[in-house]
N, C-alpha and C. Protein backbone atom coordinates (compact mmCIF):
# COMPACT_ATOMS: atom_id res chain seq x y z
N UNK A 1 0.83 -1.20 0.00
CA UNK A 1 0.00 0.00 0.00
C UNK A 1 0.87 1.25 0.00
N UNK A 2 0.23 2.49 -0.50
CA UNK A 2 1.19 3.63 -0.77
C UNK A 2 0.65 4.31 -0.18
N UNK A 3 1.07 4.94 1.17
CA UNK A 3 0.56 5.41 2.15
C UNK A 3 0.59 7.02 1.77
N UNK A 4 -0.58 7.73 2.17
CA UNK A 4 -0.58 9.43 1.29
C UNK A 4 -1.33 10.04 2.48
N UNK A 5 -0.52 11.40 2.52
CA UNK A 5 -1.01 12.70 3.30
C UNK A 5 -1.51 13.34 2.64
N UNK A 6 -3.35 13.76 2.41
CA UNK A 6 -3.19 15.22 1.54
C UNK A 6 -3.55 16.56 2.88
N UNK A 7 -2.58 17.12 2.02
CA UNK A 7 -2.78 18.60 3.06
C UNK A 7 -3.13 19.73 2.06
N UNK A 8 -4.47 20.54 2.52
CA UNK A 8 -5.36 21.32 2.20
C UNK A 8 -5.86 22.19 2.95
N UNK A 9 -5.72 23.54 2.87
CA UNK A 9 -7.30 24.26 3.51
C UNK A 9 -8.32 24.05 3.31
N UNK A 10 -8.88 23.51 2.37
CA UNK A 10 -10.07 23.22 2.15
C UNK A 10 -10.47 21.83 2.99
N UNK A 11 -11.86 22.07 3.47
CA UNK A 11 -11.84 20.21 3.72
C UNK A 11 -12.80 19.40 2.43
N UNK A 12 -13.54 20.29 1.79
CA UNK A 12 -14.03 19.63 0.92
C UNK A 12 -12.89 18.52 -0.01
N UNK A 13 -11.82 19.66 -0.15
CA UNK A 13 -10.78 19.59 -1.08
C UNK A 13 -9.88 17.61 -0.84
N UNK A 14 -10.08 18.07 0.49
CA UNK A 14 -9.44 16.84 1.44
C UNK A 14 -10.06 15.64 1.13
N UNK A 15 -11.28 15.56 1.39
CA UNK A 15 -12.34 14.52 1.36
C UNK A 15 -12.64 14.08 0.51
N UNK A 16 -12.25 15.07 -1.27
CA UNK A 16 -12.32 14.54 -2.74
C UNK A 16 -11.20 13.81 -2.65
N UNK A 17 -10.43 14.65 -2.66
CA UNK A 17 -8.93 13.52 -2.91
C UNK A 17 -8.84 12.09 -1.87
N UNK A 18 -9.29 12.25 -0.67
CA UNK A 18 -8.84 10.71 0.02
C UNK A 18 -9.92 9.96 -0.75
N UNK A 19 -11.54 10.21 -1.04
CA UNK A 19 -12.06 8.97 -1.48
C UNK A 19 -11.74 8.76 -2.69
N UNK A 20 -11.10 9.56 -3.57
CA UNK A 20 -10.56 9.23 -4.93
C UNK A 20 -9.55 8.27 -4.99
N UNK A 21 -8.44 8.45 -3.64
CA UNK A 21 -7.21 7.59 -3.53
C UNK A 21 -7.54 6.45 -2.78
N UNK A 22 -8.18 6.07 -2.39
CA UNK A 22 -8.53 5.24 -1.39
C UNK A 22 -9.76 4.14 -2.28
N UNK A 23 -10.47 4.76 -3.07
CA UNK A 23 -10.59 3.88 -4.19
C UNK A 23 -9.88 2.89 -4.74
N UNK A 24 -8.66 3.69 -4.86
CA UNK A 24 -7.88 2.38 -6.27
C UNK A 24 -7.03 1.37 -5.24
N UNK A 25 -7.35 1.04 -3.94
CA UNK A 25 -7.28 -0.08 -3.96
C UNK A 25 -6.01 -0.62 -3.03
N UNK A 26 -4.81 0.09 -3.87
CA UNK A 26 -3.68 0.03 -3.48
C UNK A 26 -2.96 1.59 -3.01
N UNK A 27 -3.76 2.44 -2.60
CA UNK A 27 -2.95 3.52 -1.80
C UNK A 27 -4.08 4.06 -0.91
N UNK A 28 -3.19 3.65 0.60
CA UNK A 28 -4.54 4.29 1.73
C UNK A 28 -3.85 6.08 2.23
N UNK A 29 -4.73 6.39 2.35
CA UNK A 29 -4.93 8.19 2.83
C UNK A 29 -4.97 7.99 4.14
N UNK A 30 -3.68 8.00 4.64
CA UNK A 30 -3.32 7.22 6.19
C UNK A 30 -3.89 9.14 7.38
N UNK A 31 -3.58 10.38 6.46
CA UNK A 31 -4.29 11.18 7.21
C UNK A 31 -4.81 12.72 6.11
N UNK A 32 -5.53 13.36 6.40
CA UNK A 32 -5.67 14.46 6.11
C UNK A 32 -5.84 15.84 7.16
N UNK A 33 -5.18 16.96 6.58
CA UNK A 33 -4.59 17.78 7.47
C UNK A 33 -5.06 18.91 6.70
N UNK A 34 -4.93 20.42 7.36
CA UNK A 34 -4.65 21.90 6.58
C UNK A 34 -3.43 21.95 7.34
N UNK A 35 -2.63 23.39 6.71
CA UNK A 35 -1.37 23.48 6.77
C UNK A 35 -0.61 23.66 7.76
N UNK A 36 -1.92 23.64 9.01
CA UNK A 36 -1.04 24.20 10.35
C UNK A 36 -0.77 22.73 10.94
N UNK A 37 -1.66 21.34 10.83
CA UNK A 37 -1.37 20.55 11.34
C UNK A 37 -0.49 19.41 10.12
N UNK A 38 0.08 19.96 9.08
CA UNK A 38 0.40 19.37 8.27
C UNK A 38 2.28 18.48 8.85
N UNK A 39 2.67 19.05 9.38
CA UNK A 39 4.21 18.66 9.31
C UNK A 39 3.88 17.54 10.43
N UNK A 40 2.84 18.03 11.75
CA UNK A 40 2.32 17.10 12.78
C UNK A 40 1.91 15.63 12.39
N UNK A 41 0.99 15.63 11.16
CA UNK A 41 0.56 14.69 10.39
C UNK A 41 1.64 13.95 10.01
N UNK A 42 2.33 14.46 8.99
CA UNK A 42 3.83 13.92 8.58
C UNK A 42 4.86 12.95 9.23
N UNK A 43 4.95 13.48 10.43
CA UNK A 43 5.98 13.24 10.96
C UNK A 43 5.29 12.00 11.81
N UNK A 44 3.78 11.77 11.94
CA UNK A 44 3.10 10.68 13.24
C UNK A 44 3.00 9.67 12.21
N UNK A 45 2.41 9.66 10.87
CA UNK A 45 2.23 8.89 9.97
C UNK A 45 3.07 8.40 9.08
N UNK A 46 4.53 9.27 8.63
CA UNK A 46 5.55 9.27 7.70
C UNK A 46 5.21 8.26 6.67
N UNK A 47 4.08 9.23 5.90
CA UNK A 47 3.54 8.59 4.49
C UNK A 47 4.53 8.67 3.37
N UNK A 48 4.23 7.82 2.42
CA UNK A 48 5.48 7.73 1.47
C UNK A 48 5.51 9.12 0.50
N UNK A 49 4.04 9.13 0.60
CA UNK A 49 3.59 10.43 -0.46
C UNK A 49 2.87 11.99 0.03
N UNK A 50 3.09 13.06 -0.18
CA UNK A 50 2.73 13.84 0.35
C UNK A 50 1.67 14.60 -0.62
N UNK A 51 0.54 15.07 -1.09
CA UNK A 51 0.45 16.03 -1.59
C UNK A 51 -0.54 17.34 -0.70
N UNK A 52 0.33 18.03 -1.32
CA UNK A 52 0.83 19.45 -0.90
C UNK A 52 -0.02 20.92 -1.27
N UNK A 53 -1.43 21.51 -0.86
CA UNK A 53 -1.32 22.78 -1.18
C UNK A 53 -0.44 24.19 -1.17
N UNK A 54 -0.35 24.56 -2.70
CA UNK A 54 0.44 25.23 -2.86
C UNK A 54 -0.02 26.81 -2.08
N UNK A 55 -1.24 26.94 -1.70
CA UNK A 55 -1.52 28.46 -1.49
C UNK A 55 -2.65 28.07 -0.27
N UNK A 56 -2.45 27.99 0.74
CA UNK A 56 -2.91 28.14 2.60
C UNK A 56 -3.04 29.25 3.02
N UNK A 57 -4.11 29.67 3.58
CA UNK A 57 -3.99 30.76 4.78
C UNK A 57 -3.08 30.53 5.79
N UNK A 58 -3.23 29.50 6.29
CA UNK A 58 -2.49 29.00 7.80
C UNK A 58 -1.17 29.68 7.86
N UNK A 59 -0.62 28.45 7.00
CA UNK A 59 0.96 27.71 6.91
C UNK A 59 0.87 28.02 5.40
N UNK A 60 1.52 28.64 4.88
CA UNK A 60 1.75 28.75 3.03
C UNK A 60 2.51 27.15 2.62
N UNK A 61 2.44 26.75 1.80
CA UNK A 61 2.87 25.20 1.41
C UNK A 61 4.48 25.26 1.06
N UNK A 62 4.96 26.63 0.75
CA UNK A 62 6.37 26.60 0.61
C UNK A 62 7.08 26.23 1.83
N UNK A 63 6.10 26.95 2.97
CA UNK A 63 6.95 26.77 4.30
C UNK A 63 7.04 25.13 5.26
N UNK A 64 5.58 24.29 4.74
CA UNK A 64 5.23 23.33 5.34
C UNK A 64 6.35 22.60 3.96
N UNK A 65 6.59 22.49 2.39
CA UNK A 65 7.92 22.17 2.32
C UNK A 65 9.26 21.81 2.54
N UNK A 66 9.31 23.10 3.32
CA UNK A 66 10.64 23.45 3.53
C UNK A 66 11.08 22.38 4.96
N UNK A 67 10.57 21.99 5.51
CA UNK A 67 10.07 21.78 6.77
C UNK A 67 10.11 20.31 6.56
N UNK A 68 9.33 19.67 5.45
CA UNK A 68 9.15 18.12 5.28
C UNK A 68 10.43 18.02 4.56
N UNK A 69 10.96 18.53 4.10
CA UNK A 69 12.17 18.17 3.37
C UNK A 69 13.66 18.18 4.27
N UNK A 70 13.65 18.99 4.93
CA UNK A 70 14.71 18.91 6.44
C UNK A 70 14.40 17.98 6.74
N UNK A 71 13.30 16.82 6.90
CA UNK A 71 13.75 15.86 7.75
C UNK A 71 14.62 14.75 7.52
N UNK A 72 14.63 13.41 8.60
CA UNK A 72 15.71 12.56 8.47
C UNK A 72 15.42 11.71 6.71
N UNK A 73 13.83 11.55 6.62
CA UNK A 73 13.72 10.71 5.97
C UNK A 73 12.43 11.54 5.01
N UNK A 74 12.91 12.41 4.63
CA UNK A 74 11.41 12.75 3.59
C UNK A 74 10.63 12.37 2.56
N UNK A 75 9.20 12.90 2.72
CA UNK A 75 8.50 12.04 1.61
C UNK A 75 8.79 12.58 0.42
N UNK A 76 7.92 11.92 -0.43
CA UNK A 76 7.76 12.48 -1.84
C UNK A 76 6.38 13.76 -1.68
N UNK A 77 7.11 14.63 -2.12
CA UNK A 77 6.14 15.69 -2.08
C UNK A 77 5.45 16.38 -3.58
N UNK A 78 4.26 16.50 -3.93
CA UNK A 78 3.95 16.87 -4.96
C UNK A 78 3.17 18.23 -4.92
N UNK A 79 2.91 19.54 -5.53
CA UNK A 79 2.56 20.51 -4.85
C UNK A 79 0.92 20.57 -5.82
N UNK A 80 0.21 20.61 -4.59
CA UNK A 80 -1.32 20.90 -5.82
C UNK A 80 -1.66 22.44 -5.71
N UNK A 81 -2.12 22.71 -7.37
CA UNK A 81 -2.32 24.01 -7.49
C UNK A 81 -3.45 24.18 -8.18
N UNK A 82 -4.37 25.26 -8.74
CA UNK A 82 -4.87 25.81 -9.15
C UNK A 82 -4.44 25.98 -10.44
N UNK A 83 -3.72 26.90 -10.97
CA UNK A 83 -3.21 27.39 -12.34
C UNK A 83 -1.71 26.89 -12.49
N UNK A 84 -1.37 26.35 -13.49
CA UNK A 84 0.00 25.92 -13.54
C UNK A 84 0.48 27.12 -14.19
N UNK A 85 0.12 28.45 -14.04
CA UNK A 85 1.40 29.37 -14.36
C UNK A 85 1.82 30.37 -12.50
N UNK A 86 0.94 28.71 -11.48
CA UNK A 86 1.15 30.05 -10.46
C UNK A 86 2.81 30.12 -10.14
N UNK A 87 3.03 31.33 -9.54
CA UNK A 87 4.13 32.03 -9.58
C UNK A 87 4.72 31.03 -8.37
N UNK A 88 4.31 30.44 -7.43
CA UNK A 88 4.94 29.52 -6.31
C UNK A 88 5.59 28.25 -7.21
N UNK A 89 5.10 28.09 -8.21
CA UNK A 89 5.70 26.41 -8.48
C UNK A 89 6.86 26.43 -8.44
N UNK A 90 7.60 27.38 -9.38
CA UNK A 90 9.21 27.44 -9.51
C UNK A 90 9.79 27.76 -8.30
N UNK A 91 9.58 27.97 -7.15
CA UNK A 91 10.05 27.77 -5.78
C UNK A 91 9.88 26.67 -5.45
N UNK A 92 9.02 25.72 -5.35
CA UNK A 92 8.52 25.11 -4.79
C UNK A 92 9.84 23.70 -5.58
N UNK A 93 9.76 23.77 -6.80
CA UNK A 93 9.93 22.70 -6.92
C UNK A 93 11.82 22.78 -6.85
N UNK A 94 12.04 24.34 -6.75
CA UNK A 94 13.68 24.43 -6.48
C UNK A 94 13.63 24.09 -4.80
N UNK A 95 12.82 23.88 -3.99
CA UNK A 95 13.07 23.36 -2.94
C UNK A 95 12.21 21.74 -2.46
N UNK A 96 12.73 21.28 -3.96
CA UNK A 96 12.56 19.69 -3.53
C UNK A 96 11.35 19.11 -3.79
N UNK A 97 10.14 19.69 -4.45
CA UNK A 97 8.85 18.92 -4.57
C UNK A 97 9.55 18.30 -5.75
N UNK A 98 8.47 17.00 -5.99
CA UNK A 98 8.95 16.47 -7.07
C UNK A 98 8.10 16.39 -8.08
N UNK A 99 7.65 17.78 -8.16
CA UNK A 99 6.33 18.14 -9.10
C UNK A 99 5.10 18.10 -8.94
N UNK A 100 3.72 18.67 -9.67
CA UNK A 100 3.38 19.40 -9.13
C UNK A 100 1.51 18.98 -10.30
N UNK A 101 0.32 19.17 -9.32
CA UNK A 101 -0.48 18.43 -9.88
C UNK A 101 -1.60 19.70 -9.78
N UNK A 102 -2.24 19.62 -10.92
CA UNK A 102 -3.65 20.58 -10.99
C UNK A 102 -4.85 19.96 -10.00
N UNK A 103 -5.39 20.86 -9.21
CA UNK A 103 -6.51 20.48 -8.70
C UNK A 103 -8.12 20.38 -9.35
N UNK A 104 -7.81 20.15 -11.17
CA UNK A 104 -9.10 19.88 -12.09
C UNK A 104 -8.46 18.54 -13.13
N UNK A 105 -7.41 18.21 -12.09
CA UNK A 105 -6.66 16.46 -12.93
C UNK A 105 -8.03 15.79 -12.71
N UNK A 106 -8.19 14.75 -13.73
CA UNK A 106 -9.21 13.76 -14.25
C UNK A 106 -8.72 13.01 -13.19
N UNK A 107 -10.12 12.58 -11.96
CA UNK A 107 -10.07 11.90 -11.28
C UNK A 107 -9.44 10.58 -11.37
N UNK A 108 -9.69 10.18 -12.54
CA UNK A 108 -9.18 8.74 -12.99
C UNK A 108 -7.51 8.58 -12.97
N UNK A 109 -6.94 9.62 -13.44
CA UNK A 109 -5.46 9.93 -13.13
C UNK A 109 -4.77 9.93 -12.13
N UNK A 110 -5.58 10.68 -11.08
CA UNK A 110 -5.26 10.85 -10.04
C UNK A 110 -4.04 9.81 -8.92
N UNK A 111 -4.99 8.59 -9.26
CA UNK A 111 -3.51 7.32 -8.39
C UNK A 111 -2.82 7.41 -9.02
N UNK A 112 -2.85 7.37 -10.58
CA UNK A 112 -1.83 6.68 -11.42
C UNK A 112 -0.35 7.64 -11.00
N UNK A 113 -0.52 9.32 -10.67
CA UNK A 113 -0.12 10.24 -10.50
C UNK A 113 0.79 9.76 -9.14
N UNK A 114 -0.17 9.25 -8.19
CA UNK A 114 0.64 9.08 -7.08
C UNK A 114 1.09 8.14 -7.11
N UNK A 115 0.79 6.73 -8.07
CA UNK A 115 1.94 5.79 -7.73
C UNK A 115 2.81 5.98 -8.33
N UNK A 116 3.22 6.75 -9.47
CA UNK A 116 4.39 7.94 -10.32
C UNK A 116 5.18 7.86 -9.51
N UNK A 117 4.75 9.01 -8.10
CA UNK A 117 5.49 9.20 -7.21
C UNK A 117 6.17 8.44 -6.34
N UNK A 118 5.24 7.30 -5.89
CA UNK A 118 5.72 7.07 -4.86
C UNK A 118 6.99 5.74 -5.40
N UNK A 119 6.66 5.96 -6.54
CA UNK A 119 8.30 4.90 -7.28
C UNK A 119 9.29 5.54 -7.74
N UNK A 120 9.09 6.83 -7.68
CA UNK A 120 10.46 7.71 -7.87
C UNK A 120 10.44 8.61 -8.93
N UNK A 121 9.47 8.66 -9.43
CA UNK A 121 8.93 9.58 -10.99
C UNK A 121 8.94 11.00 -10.81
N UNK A 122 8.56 11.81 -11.38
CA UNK A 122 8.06 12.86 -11.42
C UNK A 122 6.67 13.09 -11.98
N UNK A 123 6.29 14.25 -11.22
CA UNK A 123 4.62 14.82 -11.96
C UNK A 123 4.76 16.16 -12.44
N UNK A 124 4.44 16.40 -13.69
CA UNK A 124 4.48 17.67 -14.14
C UNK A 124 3.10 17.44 -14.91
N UNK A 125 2.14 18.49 -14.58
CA UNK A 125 1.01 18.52 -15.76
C UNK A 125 1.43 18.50 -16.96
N UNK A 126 0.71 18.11 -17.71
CA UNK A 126 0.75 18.21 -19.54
C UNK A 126 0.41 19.87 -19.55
N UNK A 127 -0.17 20.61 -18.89
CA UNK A 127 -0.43 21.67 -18.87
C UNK A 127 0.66 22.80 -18.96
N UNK A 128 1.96 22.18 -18.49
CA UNK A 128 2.89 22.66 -17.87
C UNK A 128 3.42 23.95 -18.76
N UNK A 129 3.35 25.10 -18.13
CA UNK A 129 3.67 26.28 -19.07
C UNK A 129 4.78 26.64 -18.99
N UNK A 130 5.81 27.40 -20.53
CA UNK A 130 6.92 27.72 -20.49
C UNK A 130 7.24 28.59 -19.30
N UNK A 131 5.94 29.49 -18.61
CA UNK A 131 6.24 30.92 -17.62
C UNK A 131 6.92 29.26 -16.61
N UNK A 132 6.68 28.60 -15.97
CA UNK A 132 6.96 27.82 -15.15
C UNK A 132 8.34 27.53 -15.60
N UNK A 133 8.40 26.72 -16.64
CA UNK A 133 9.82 26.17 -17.15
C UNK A 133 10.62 27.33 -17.02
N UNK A 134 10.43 28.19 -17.23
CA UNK A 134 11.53 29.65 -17.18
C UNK A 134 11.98 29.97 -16.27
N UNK A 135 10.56 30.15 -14.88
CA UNK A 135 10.85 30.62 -13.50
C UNK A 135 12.12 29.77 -12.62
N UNK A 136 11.29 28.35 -13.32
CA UNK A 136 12.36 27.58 -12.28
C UNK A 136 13.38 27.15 -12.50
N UNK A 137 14.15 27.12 -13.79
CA UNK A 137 15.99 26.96 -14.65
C UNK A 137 16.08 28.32 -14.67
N UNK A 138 15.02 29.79 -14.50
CA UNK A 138 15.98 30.90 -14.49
C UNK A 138 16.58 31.48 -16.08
N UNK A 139 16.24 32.58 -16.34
CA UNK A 139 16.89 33.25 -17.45
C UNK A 139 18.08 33.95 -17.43
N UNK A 140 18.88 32.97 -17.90
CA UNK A 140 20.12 33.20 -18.50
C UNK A 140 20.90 32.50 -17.17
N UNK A 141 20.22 32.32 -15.89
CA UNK A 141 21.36 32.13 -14.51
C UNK A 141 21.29 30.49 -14.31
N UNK A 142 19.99 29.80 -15.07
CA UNK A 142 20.02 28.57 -14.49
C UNK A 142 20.79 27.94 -15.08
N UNK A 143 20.70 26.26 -15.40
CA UNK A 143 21.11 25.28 -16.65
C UNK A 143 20.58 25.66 -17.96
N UNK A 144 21.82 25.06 -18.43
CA UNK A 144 21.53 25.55 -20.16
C UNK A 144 20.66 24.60 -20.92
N UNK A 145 19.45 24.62 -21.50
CA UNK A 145 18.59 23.71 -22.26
C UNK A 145 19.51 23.01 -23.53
N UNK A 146 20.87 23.85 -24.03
CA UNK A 146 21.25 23.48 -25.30
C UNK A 146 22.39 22.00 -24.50
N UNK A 147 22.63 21.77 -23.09
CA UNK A 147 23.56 21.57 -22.64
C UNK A 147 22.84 19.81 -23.21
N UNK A 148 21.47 19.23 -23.57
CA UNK A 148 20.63 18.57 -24.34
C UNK A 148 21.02 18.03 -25.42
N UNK A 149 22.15 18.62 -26.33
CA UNK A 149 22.56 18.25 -26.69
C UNK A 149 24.16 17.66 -26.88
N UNK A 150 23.98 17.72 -25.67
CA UNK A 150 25.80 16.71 -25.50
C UNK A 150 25.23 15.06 -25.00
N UNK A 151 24.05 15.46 -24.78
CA UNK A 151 23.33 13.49 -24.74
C UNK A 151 23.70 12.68 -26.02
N UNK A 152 23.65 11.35 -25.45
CA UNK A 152 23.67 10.21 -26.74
C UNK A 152 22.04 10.32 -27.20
N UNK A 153 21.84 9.19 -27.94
CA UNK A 153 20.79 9.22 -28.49
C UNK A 153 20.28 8.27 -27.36
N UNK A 154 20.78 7.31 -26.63
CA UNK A 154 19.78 6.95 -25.64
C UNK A 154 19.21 7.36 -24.41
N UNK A 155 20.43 8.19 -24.18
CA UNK A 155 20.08 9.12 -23.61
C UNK A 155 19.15 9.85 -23.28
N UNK A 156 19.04 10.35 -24.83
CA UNK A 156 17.71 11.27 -24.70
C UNK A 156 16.67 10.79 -24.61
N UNK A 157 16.38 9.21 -24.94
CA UNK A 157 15.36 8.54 -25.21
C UNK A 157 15.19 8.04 -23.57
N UNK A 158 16.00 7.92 -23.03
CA UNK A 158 16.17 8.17 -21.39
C UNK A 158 14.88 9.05 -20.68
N UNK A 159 15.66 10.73 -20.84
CA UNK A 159 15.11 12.15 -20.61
C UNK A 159 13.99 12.42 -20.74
N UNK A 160 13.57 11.71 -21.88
CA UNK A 160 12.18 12.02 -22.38
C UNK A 160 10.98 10.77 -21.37
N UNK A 161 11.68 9.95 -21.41
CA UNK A 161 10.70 9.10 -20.10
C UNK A 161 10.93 8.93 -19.00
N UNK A 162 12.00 9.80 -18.45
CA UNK A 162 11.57 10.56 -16.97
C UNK A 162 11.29 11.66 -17.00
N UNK A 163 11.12 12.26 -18.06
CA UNK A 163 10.12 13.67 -18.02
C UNK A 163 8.81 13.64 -18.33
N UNK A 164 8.46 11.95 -19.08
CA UNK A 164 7.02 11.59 -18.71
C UNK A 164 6.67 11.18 -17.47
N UNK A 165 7.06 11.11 -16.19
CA UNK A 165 7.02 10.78 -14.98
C UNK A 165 7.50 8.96 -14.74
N UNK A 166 8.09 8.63 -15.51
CA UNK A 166 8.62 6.90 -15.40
C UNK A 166 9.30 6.91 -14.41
N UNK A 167 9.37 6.01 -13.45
CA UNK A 167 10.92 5.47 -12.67
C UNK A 167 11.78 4.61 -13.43
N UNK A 168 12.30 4.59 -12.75
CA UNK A 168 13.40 3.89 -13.61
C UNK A 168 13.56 2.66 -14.09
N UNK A 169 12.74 1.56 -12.56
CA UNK A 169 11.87 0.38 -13.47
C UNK A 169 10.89 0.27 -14.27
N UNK A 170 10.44 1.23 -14.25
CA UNK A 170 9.23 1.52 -15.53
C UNK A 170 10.10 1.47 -16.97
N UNK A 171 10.82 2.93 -17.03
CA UNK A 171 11.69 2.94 -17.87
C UNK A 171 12.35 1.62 -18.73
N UNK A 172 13.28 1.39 -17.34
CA UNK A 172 14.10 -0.31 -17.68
C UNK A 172 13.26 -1.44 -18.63
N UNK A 173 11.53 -1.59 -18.21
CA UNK A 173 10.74 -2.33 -18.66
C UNK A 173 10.17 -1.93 -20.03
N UNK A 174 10.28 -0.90 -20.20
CA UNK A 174 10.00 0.58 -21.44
C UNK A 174 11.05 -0.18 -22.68
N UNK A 175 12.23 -0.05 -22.47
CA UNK A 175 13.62 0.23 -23.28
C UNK A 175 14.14 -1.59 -23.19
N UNK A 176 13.64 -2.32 -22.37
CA UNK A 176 14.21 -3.60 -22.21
C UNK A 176 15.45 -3.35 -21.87
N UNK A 177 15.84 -2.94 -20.52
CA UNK A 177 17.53 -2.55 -19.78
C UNK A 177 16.91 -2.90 -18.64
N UNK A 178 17.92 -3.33 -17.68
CA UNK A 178 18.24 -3.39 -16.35
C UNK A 178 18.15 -2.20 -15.97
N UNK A 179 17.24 -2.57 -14.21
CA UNK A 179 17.01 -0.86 -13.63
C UNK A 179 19.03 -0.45 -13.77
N UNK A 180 19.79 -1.31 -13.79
CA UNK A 180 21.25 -0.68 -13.26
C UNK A 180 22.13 0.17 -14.14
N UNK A 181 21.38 -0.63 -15.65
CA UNK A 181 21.35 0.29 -16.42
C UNK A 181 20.80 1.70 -16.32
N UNK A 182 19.60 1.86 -16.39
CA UNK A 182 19.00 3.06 -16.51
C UNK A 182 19.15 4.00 -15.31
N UNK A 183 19.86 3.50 -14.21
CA UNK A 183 20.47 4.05 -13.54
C UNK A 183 21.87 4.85 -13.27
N UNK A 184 22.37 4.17 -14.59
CA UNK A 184 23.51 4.62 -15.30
C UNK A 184 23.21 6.16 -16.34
N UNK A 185 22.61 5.72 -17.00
CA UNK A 185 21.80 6.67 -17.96
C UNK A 185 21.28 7.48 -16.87
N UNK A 186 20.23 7.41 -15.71
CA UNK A 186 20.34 8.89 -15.39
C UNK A 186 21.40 9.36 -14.87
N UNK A 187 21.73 8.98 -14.36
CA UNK A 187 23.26 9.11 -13.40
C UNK A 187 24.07 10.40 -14.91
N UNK A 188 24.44 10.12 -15.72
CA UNK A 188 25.03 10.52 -16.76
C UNK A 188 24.19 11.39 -17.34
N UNK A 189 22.92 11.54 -17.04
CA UNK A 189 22.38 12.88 -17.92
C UNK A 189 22.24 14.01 -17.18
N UNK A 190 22.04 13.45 -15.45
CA UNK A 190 22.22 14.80 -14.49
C UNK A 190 23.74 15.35 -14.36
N UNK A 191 24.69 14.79 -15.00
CA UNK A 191 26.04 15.05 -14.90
C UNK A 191 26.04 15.95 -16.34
N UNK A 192 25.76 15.56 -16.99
CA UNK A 192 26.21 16.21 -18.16
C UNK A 192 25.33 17.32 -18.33
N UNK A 193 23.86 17.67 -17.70
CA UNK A 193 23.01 18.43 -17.93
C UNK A 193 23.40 19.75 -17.01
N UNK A 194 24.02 18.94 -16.02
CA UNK A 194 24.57 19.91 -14.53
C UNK A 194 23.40 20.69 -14.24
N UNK A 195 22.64 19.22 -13.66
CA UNK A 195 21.59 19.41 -13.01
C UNK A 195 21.10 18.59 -11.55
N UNK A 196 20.73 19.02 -10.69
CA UNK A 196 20.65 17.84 -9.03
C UNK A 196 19.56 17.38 -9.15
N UNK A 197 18.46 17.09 -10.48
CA UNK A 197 17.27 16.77 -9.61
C UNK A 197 16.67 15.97 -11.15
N UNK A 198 15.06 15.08 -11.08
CA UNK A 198 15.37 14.54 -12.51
C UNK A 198 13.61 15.19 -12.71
N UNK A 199 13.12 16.01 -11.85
CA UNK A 199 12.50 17.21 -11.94
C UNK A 199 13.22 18.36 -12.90
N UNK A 200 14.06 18.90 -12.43
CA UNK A 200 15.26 20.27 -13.46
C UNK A 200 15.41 19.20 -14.65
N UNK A 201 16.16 18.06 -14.88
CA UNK A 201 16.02 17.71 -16.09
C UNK A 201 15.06 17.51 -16.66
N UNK A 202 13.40 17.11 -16.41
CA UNK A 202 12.38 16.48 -17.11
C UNK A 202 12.15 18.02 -17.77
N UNK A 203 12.38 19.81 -16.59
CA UNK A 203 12.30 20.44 -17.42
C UNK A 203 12.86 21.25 -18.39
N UNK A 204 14.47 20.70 -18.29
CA UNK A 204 14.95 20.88 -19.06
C UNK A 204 15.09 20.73 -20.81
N UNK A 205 14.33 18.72 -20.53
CA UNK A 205 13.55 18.79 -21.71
C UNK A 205 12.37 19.16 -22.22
N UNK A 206 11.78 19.87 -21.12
CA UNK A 206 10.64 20.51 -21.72
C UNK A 206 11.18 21.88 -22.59
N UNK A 207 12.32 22.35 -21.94
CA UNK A 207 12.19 23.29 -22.45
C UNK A 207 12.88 23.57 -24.36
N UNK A 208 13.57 21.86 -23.98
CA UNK A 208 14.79 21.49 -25.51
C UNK A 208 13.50 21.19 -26.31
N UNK A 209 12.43 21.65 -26.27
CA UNK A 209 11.37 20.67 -27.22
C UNK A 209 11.63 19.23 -27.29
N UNK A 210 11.73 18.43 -26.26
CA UNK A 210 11.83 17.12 -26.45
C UNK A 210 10.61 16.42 -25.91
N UNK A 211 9.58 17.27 -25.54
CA UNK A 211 8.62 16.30 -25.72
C UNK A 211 7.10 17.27 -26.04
């Protein structure tokens, strides 16, 4: 089972998402919280998966972030938003979310999203706008998108399915390679991309037109 925190101001908000996740079967909604009791939650339950409002009265979600990510053993955090051009994502995800989910995602998506996560993937909407890709690699100061092309060709064929949210056994099963392989391959594209995260690379190829 893939154990999930959602944290919300809203409680309606709360109560859609646990019976949506708690549906499919294989991931229980071990608690739901708003942002002031969110890190409390976290830390009693230490769910594998977190998702995250990006915009709280309480506790703002950057700060309840910042906070789950200091610890010994942090979850996977995904940030839910409203508009994917809001101006928090590119913070959010330079401090460790591992991407970031619309709160009008097709219910049906919804697990598939979190078991993404909780195997090591990334979530970026299809929605995902260049203002985002920009904010968070930075104009002119971040990583270079052209740096895309010092990849091999499997490489890229790599990049492009962990920037569809794959892990790496997904991947491995994708390409017919050993996870140790494709562990190699990322290993070698965050080096060469001179990038720490496979979030910054997925948008790095968003931004190389690679997908």
């Amino acid at each position: 089972m893939i154990r999930v925190v959602v944290v919300d101001d809203e409680a309606l908000v709360r109560s859609g998402f646990e019976l949506i996740l708690r549906a499919a079967g294989d991931i229980d909604v071990v608690a739901t919280a708003a942002g002031g009791q969110a890190v409390r939650e976290v830390g009693t339950h230490r769910p594998d998966v977190v998702l995250l409002d990006i915009r709280m009265p309480d506790v703002d979600g950057l700060t309840v972030l910042r906070t789950l990510m200091a610890m010994a053993q942090p979850p996977v955090v995904a940030m839910l938003t409203t508009f994917d051009s809001d101006e928090y994502i590119a913070e959010a995800l330079r401090s460790g979310a591992a991407g970031f989910i619309l709160k009008d995602t097709e219910p049906t998506q919804l697990a598939q999203l979190v078991r993404t996560l909780a195997s090591g993937g990334v979530v970026l909407s299809p929605k995902v706008s260049q203002t985002v890709v920009d904010g968070y690699l930075g104009r002119g100061t971040g990583p270079d998108a052209s740096a895309v092309a010092t990849l091999s060709v499997r490489e890229r064929e790599v990049l492009v399915l962990v920037a569809e949210g794959l892990s790496n056994a997904e991947i491995g099963a994708r390409m017919h390679l050993s996870v140790g392989t494709i562990k190699d391959h990322v290993s070698a594209i965050l080096t060469k991309l001179s990038v720490g995260s496979r979030v910054q690379a997925a948008l790095l190829a968003q931004r190389a037109g690679l997908l």
